[in-house]
PDB file of N, CA and C in Angstrom:
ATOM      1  N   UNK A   1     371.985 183.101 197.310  1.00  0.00           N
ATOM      2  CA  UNK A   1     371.238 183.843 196.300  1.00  0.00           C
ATOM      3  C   UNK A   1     369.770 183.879 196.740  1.00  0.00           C
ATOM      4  N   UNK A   2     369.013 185.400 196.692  1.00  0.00           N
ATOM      5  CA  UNK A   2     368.149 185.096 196.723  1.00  0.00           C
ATOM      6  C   UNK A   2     366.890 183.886 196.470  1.00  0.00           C
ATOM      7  N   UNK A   3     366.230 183.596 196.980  1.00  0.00           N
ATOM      8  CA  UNK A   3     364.908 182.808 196.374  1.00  0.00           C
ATOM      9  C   UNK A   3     364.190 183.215 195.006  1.00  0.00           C
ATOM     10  N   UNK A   4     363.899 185.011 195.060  1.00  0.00           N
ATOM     11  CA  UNK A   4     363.171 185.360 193.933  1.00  0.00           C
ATOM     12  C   UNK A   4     364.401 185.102 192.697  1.00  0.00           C
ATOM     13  N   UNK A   5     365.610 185.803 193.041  1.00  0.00           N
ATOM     14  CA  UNK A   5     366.355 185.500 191.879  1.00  0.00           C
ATOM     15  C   UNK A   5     366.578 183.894 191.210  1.00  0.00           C
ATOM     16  N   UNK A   6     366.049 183.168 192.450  1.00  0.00           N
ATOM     17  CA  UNK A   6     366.394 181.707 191.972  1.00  0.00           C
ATOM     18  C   UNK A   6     365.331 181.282 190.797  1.00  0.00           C
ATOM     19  N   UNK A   7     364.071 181.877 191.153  1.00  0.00           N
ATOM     20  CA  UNK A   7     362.662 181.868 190.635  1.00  0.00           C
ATOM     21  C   UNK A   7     362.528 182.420 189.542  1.00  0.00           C
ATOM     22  N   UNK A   8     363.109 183.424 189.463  1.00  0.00           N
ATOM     23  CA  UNK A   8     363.244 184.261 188.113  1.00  0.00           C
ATOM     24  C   UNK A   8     364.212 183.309 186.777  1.00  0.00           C
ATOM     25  N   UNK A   9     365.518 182.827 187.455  1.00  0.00           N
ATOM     26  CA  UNK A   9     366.452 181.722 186.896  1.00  0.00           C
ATOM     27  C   UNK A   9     365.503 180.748 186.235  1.00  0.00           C
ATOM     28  N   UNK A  10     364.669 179.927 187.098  1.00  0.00           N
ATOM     29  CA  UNK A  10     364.170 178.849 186.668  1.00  0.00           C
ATOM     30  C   UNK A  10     362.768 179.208 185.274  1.00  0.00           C
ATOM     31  N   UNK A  11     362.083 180.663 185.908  1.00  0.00           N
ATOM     32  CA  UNK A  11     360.848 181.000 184.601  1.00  0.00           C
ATOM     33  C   UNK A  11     362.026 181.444 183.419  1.00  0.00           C
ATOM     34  N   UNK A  12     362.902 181.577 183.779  1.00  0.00           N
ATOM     35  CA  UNK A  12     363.904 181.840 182.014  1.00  0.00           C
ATOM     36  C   UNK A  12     364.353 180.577 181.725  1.00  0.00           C
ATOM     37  N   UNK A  13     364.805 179.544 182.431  1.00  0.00           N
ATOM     38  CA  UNK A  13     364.879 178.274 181.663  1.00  0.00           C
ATOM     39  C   UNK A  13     363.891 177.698 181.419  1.00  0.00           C
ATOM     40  N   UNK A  14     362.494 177.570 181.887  1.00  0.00           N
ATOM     41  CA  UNK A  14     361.299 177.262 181.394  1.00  0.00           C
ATOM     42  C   UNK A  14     360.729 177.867 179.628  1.00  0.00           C
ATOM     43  N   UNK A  15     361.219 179.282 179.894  1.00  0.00           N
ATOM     44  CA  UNK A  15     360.822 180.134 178.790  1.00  0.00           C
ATOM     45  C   UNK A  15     361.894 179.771 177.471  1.00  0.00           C
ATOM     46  N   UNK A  16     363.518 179.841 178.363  1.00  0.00           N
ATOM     47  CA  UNK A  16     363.973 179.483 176.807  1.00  0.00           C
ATOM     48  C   UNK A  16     363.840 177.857 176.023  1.00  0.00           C
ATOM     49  N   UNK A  17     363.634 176.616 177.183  1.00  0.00           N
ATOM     50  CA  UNK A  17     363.397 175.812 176.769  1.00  0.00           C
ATOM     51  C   UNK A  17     361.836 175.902 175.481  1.00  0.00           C
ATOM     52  N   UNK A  18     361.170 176.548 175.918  1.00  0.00           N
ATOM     53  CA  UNK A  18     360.262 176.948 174.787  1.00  0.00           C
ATOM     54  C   UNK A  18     360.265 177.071 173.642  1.00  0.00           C
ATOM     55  N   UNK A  19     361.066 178.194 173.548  1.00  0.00           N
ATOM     56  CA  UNK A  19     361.474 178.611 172.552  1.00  0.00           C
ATOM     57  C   UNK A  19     362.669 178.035 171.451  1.00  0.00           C
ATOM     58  N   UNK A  20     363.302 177.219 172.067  1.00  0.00           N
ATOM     59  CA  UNK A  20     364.158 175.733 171.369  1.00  0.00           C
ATOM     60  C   UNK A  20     363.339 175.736 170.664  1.00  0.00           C
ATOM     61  N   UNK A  21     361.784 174.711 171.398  1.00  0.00           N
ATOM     62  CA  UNK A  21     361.230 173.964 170.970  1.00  0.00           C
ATOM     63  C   UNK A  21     360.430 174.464 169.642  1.00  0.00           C
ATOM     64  N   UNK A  22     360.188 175.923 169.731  1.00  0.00           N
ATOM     65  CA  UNK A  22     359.500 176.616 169.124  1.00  0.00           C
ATOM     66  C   UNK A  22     360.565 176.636 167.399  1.00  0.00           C
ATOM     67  N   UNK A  23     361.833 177.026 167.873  1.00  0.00           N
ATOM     68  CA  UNK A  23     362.575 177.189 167.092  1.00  0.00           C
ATOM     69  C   UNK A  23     362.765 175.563 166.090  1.00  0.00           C
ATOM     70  N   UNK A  24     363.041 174.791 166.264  1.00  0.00           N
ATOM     71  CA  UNK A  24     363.039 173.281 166.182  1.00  0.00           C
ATOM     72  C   UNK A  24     361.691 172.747 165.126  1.00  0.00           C
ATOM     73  N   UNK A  25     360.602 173.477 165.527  1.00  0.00           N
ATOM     74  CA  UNK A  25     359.549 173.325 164.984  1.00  0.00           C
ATOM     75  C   UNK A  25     359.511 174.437 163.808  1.00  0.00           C
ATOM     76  N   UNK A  26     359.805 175.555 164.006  1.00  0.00           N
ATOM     77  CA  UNK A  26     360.027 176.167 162.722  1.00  0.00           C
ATOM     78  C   UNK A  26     360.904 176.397 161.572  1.00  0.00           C
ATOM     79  N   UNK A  27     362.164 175.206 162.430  1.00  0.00           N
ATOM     80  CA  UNK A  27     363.385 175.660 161.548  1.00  0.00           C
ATOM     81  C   UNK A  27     363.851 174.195 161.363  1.00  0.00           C
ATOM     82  N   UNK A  28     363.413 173.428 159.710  1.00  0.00           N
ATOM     83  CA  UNK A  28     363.410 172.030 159.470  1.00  0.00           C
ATOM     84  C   UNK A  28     365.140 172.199 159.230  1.00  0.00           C
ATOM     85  N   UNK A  29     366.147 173.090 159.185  1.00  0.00           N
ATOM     86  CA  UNK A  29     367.215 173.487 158.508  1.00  0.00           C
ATOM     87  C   UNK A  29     368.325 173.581 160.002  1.00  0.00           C
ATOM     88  N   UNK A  30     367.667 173.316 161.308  1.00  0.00           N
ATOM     89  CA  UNK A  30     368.597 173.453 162.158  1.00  0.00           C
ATOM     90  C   UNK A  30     369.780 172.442 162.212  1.00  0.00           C
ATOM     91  N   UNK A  31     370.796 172.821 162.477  1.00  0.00           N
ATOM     92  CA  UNK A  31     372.062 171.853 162.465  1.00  0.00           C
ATOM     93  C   UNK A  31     373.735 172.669 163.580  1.00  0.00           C
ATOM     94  N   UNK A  32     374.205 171.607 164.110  1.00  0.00           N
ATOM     95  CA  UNK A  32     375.161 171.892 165.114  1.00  0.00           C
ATOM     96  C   UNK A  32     376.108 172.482 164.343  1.00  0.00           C
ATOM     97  N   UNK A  33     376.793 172.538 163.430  1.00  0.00           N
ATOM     98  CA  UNK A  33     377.402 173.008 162.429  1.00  0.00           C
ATOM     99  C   UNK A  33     376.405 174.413 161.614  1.00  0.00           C
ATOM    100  N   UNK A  34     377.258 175.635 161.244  1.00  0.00           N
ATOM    101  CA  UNK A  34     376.796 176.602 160.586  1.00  0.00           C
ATOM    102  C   UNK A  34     377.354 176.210 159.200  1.00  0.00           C
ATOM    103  N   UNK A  35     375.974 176.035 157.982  1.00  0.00           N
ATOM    104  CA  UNK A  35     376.530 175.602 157.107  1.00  0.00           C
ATOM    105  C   UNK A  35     375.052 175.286 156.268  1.00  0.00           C
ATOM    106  N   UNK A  36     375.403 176.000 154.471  1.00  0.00           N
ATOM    107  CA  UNK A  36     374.254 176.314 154.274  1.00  0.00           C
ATOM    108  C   UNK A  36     373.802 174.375 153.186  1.00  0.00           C
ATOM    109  N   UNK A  37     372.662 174.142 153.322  1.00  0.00           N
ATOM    110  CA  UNK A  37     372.578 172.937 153.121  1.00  0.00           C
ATOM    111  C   UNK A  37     371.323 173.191 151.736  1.00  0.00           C
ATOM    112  N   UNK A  38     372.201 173.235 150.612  1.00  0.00           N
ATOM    113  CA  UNK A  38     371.533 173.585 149.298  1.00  0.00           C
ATOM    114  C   UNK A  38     371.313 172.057 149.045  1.00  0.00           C
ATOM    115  N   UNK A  39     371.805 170.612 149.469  1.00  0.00           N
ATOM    116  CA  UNK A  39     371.228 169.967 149.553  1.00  0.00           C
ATOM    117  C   UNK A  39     370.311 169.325 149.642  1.00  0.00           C
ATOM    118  N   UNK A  40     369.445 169.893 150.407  1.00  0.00           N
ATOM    119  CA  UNK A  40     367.986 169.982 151.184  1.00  0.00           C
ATOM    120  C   UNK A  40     367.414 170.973 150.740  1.00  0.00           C
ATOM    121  N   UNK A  41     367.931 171.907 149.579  1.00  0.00           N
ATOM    122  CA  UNK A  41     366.859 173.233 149.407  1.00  0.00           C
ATOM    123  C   UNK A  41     366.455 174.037 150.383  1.00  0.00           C
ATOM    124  N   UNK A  42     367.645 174.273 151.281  1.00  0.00           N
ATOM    125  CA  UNK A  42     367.467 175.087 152.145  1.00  0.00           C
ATOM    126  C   UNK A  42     366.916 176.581 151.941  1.00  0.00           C
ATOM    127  N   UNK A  43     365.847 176.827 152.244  1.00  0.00           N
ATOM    128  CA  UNK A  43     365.359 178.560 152.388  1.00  0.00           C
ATOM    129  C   UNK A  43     365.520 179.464 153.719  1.00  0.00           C
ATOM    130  N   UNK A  44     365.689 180.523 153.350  1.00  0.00           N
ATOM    131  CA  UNK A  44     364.611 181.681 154.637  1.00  0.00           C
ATOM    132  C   UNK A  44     363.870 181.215 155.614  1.00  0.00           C
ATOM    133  N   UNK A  45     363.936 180.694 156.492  1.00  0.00           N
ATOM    134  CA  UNK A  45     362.662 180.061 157.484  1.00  0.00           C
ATOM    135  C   UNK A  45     362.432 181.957 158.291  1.00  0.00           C
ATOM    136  N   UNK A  46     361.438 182.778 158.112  1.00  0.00           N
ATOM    137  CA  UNK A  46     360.800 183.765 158.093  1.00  0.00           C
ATOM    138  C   UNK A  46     359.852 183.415 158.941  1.00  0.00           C
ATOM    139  N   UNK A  47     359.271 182.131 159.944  1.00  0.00           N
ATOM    140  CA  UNK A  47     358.325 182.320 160.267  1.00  0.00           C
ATOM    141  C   UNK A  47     358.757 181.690 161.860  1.00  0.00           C
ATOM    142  N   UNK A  48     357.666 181.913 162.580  1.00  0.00           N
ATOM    143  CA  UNK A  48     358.122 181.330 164.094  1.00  0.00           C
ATOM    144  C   UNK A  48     358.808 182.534 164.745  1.00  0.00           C
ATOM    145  N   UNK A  49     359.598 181.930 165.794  1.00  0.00           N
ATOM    146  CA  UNK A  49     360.485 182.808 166.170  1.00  0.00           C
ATOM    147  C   UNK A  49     361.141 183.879 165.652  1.00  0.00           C
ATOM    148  N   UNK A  50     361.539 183.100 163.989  1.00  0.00           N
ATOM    149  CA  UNK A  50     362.297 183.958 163.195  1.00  0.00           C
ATOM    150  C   UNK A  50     361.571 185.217 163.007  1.00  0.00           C
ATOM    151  N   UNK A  51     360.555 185.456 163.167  1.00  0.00           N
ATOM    152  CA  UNK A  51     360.030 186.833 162.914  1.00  0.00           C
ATOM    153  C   UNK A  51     360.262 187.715 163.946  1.00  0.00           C
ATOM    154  N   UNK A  52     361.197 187.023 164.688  1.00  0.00           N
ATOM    155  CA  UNK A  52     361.252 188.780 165.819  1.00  0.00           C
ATOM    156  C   UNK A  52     363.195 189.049 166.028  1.00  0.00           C
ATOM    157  N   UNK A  53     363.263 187.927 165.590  1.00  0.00           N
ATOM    158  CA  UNK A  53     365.383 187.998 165.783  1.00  0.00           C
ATOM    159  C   UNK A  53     365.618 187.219 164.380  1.00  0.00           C
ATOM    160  N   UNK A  54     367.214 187.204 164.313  1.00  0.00           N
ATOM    161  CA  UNK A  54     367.215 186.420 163.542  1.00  0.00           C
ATOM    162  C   UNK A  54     367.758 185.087 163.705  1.00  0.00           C
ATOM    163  N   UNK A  55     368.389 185.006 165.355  1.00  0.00           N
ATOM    164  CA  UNK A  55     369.041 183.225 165.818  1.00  0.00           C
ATOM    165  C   UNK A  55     368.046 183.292 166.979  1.00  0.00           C
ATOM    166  N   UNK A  56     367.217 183.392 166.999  1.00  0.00           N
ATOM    167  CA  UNK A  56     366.524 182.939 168.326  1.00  0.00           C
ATOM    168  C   UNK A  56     367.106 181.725 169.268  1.00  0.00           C
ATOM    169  N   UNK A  57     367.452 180.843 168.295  1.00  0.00           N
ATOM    170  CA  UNK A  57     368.301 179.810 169.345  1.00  0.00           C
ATOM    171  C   UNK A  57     369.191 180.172 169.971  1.00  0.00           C
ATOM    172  N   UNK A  58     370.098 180.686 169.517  1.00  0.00           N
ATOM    173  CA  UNK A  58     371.185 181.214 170.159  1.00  0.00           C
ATOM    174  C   UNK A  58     370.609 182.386 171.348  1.00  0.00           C
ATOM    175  N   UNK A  59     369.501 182.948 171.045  1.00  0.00           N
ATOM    176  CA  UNK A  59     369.023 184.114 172.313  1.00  0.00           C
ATOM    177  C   UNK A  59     368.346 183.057 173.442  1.00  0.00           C
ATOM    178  N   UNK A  60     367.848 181.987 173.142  1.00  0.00           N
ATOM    179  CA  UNK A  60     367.426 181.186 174.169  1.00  0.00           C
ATOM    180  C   UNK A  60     368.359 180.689 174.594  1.00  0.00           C
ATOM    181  N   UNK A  61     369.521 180.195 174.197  1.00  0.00           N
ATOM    182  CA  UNK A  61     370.094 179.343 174.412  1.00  0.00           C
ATOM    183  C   UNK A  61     371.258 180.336 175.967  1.00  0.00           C
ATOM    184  N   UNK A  62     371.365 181.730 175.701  1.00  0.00           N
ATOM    185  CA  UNK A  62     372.148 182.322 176.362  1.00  0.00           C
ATOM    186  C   UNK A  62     371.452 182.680 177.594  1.00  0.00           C
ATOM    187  N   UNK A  63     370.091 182.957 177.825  1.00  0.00           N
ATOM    188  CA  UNK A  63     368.552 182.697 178.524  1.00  0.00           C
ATOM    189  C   UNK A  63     369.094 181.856 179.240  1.00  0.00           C
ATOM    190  N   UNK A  64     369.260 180.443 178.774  1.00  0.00           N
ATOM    191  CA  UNK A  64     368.608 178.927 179.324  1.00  0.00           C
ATOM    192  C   UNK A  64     370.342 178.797 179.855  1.00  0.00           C
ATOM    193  N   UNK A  65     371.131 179.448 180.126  1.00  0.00           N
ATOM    194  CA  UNK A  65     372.470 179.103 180.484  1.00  0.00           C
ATOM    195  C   UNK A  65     372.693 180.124 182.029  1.00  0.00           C
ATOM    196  N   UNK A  66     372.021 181.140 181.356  1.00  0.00           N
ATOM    197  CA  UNK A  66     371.646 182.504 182.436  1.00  0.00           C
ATOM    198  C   UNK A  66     371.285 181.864 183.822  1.00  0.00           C
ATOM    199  N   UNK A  67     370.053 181.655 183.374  1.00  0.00           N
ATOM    200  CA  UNK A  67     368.824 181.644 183.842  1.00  0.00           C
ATOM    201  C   UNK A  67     368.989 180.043 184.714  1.00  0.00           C
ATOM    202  N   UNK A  68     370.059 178.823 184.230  1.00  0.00           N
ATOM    203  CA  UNK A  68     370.260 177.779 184.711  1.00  0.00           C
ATOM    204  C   UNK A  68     371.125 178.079 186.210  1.00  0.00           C
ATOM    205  N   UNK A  69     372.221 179.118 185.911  1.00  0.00           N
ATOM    206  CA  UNK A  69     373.169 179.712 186.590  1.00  0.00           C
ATOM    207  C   UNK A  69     372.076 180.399 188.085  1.00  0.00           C
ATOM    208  N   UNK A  70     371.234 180.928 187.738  1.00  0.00           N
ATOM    209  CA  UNK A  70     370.752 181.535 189.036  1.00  0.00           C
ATOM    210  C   UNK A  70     369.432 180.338 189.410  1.00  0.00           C
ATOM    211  N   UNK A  71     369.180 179.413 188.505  1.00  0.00           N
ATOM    212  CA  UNK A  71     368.407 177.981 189.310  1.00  0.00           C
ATOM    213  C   UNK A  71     368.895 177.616 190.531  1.00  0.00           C
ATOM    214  N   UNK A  72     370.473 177.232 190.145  1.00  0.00           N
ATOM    215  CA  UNK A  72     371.163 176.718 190.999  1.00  0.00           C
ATOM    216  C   UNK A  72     371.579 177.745 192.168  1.00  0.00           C
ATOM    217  N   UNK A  73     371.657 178.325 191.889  1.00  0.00           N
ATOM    218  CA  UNK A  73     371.262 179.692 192.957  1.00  0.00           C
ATOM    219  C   UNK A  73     373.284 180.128 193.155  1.00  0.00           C
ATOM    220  N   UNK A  74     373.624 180.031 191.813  1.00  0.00           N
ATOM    221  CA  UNK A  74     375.325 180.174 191.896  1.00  0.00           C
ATOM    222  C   UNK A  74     375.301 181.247 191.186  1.00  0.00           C
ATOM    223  N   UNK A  75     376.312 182.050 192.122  1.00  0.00           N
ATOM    224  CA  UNK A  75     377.100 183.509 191.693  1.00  0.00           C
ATOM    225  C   UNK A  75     378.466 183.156 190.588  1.00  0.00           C
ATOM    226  N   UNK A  76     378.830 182.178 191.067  1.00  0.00           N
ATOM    227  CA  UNK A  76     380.198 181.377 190.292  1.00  0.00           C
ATOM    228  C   UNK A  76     379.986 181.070 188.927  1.00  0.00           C
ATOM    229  N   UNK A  77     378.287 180.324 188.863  1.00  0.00           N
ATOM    230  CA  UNK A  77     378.304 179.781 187.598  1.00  0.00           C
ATOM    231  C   UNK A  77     377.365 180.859 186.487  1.00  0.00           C
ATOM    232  N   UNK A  78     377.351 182.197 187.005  1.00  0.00           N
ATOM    233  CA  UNK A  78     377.401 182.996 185.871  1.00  0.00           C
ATOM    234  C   UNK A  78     378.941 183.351 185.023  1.00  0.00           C
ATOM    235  N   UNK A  79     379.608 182.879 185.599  1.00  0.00           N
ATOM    236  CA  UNK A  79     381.061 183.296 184.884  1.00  0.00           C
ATOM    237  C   UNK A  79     381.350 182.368 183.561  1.00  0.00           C
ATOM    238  N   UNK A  80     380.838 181.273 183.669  1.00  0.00           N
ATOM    239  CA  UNK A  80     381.211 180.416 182.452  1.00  0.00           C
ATOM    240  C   UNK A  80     379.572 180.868 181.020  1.00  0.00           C
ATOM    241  N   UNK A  81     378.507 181.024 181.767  1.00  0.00           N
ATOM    242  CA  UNK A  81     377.240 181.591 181.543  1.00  0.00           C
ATOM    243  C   UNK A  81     377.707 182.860 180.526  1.00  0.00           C
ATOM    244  N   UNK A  82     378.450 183.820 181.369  1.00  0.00           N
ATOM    245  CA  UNK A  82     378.948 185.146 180.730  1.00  0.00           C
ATOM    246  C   UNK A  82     379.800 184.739 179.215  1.00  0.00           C
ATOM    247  N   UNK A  83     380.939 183.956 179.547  1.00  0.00           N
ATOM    248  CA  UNK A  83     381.387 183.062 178.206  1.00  0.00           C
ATOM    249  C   UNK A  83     381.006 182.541 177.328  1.00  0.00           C
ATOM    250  N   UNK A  84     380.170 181.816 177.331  1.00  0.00           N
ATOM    251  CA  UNK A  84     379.061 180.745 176.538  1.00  0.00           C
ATOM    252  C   UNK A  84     378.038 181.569 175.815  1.00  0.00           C
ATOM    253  N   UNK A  85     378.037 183.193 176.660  1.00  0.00           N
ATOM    254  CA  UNK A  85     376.965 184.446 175.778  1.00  0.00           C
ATOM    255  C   UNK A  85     377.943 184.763 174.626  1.00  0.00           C
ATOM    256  N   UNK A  86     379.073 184.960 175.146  1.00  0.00           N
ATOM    257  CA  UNK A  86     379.838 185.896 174.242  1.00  0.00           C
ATOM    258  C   UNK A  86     380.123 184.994 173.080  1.00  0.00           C
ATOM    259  N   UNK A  87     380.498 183.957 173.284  1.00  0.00           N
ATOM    260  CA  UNK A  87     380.494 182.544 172.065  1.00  0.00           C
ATOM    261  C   UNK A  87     379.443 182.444 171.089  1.00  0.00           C
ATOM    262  N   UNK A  88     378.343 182.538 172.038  1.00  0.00           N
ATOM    263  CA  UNK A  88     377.208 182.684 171.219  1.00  0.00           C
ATOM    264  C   UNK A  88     376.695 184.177 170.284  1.00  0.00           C
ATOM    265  N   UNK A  89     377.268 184.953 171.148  1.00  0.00           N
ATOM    266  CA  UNK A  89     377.296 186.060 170.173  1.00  0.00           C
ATOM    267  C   UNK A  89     378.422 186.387 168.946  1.00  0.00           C
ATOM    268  N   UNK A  90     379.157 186.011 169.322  1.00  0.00           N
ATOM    269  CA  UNK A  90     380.348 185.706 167.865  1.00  0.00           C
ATOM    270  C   UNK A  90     380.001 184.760 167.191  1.00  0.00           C
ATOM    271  N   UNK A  91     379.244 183.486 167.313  1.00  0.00           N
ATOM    272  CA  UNK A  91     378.908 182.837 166.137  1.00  0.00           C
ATOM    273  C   UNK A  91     377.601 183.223 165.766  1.00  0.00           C
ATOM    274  N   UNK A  92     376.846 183.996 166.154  1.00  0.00           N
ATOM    275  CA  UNK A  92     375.918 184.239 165.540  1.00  0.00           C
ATOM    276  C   UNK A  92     376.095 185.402 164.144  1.00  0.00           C
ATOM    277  N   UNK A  93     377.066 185.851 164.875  1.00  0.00           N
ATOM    278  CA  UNK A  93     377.753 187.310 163.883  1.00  0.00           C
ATOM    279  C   UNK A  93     378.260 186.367 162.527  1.00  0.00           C
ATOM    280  N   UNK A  94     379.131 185.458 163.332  1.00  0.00           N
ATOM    281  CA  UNK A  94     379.898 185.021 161.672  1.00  0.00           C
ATOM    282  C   UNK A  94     378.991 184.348 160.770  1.00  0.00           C
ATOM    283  N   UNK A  95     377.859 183.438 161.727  1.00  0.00           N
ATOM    284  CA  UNK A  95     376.573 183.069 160.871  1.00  0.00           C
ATOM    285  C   UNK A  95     376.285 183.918 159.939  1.00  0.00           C
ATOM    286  N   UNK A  96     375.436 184.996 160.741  1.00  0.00           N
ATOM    287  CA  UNK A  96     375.125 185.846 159.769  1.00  0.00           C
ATOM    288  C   UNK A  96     375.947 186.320 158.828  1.00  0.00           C
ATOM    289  N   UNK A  97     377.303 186.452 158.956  1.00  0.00           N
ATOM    290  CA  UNK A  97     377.432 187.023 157.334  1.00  0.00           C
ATOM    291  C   UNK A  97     377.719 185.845 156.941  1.00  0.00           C
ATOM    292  N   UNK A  98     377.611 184.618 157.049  1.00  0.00           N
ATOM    293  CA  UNK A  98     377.961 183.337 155.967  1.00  0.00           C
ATOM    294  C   UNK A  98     376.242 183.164 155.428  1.00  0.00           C
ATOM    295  N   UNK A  99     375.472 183.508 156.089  1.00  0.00           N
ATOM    296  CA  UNK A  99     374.168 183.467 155.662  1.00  0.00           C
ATOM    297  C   UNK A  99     373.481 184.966 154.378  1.00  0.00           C
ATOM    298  N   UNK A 100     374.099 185.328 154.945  1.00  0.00           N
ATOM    299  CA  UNK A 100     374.179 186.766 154.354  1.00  0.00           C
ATOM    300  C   UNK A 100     374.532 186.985 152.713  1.00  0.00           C
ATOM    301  N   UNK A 101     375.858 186.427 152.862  1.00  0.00           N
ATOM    302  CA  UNK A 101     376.308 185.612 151.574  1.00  0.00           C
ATOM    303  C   UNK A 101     376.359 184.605 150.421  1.00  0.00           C
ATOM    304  N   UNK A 102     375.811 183.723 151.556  1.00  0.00           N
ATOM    305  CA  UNK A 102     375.264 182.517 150.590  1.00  0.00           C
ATOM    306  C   UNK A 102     374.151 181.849 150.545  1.00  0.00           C
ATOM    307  N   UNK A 103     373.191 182.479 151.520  1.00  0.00           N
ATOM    308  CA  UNK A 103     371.996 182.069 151.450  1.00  0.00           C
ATOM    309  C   UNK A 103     371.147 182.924 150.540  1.00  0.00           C
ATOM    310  N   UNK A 104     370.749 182.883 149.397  1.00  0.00           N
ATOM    311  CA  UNK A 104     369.444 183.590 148.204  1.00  0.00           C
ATOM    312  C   UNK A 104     368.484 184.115 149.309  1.00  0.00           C
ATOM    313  N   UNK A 105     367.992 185.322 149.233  1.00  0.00           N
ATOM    314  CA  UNK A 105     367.173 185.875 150.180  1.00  0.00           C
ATOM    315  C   UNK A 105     367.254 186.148 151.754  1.00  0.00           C
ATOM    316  N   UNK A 106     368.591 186.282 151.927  1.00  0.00           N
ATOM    317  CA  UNK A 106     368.974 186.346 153.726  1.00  0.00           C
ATOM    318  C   UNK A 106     368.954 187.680 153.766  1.00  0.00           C
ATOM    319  N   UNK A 107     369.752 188.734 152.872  1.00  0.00           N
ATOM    320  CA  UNK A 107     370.142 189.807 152.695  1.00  0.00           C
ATOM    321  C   UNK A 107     368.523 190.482 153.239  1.00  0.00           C
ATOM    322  N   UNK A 108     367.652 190.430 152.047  1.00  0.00           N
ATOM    323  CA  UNK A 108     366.341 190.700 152.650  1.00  0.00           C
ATOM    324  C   UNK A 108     365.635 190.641 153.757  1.00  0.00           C
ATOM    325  N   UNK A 109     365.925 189.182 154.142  1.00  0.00           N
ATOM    326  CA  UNK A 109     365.016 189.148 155.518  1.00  0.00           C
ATOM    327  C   UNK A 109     365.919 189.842 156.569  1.00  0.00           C
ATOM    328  N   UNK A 110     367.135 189.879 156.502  1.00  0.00           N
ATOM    329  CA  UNK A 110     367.917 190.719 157.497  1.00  0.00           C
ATOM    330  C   UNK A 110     367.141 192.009 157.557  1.00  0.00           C
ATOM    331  N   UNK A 111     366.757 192.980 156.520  1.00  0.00           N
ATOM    332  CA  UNK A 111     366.241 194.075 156.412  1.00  0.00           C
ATOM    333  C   UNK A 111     364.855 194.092 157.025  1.00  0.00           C
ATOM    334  N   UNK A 112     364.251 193.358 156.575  1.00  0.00           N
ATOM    335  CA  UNK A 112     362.671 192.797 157.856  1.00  0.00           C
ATOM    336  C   UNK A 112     363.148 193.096 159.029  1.00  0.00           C
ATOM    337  N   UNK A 113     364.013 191.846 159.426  1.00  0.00           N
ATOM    338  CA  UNK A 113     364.239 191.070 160.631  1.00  0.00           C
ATOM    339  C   UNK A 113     365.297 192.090 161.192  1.00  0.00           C
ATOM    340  N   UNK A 114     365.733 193.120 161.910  1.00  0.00           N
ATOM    341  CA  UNK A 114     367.426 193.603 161.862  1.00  0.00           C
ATOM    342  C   UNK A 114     367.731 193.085 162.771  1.00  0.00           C
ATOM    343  N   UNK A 115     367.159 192.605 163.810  1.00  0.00           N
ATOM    344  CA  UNK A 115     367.420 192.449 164.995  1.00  0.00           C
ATOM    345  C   UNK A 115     368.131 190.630 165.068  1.00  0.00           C
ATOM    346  N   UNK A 116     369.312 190.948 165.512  1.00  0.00           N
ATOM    347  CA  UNK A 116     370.075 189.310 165.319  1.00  0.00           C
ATOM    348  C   UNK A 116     369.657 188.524 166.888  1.00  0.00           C
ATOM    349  N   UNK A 117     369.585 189.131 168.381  1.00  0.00           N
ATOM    350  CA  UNK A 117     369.172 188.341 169.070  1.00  0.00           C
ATOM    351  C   UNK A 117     368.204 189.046 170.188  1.00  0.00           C
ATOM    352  N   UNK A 118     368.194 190.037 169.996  1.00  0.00           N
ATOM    353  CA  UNK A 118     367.595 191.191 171.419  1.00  0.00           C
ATOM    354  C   UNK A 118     366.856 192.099 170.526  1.00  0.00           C
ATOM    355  N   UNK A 119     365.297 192.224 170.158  1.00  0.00           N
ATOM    356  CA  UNK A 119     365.073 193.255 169.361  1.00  0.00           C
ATOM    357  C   UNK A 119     365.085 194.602 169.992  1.00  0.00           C
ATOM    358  N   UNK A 120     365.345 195.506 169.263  1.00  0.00           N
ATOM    359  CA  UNK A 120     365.740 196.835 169.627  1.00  0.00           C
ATOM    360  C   UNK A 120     367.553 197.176 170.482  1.00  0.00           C
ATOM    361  N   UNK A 121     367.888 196.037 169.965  1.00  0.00           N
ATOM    362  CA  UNK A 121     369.017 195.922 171.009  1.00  0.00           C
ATOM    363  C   UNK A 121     370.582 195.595 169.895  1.00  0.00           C
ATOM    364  N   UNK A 122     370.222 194.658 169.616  1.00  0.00           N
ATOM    365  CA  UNK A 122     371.200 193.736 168.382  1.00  0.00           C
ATOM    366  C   UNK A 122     370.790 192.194 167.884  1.00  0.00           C
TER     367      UNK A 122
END
């Protein structure tokens, strides 16, 4: 694999590691499980990242899997990379409509926000 492509790999895992972090810091409500936590008075987190998608984690996270795949400078290990997107894009879908549904005010910010991981894209 190229060098530049290797280079390019590594500034997208630099970048999505960022944006974790970014996400993490704006979202006191993150959890490995999708699941709305009225427990905690869970709201809308509208700010951070959230203002340009609506799972940013999940868009970094498919970034930082990408982007790990051409670090290593492997043609092979975009294939599991390609999988781990599409995973991530089906749970972000079913998120959203469980958020959609049972979160008070999701419906709205969806209408702000339309964009679920790529703005102008989906």
């Amino acid at each position: 694999m190229p060098m530049i492509v290797r280079a390019i790999g590594t500034a997208g895992v630099v970048a999505a590691i960022g944006v974790i972090w970014w996400c993490a810091a704006a979202n006191h409500f993150l959890s490995a499980r999708s699941r709305i936590q009225s427990e905690r008075g869970q709201t809308v987190v509208q700010h951070g990242p959230y203002r340009f998608v609506r799972h940013p984690l999940y868009a970094s996270r498919i970034v930082l899997m990408t982007g790990a795949a051409l670090t290593f400078g492997s043609w092979i290990a975009l294939v599991p990379a390609a999988v781990i997107a599409v995973l991530l894009v089906l749970r972000a879908s079913l998120e959203d409509r469980l958020l959609t549904t049972e979160l008070p005010g999701y419906r709205e910010y969806a209408k702000h926000v339309p964009a679920r991981l790529v703005p102008g894209l989906w």
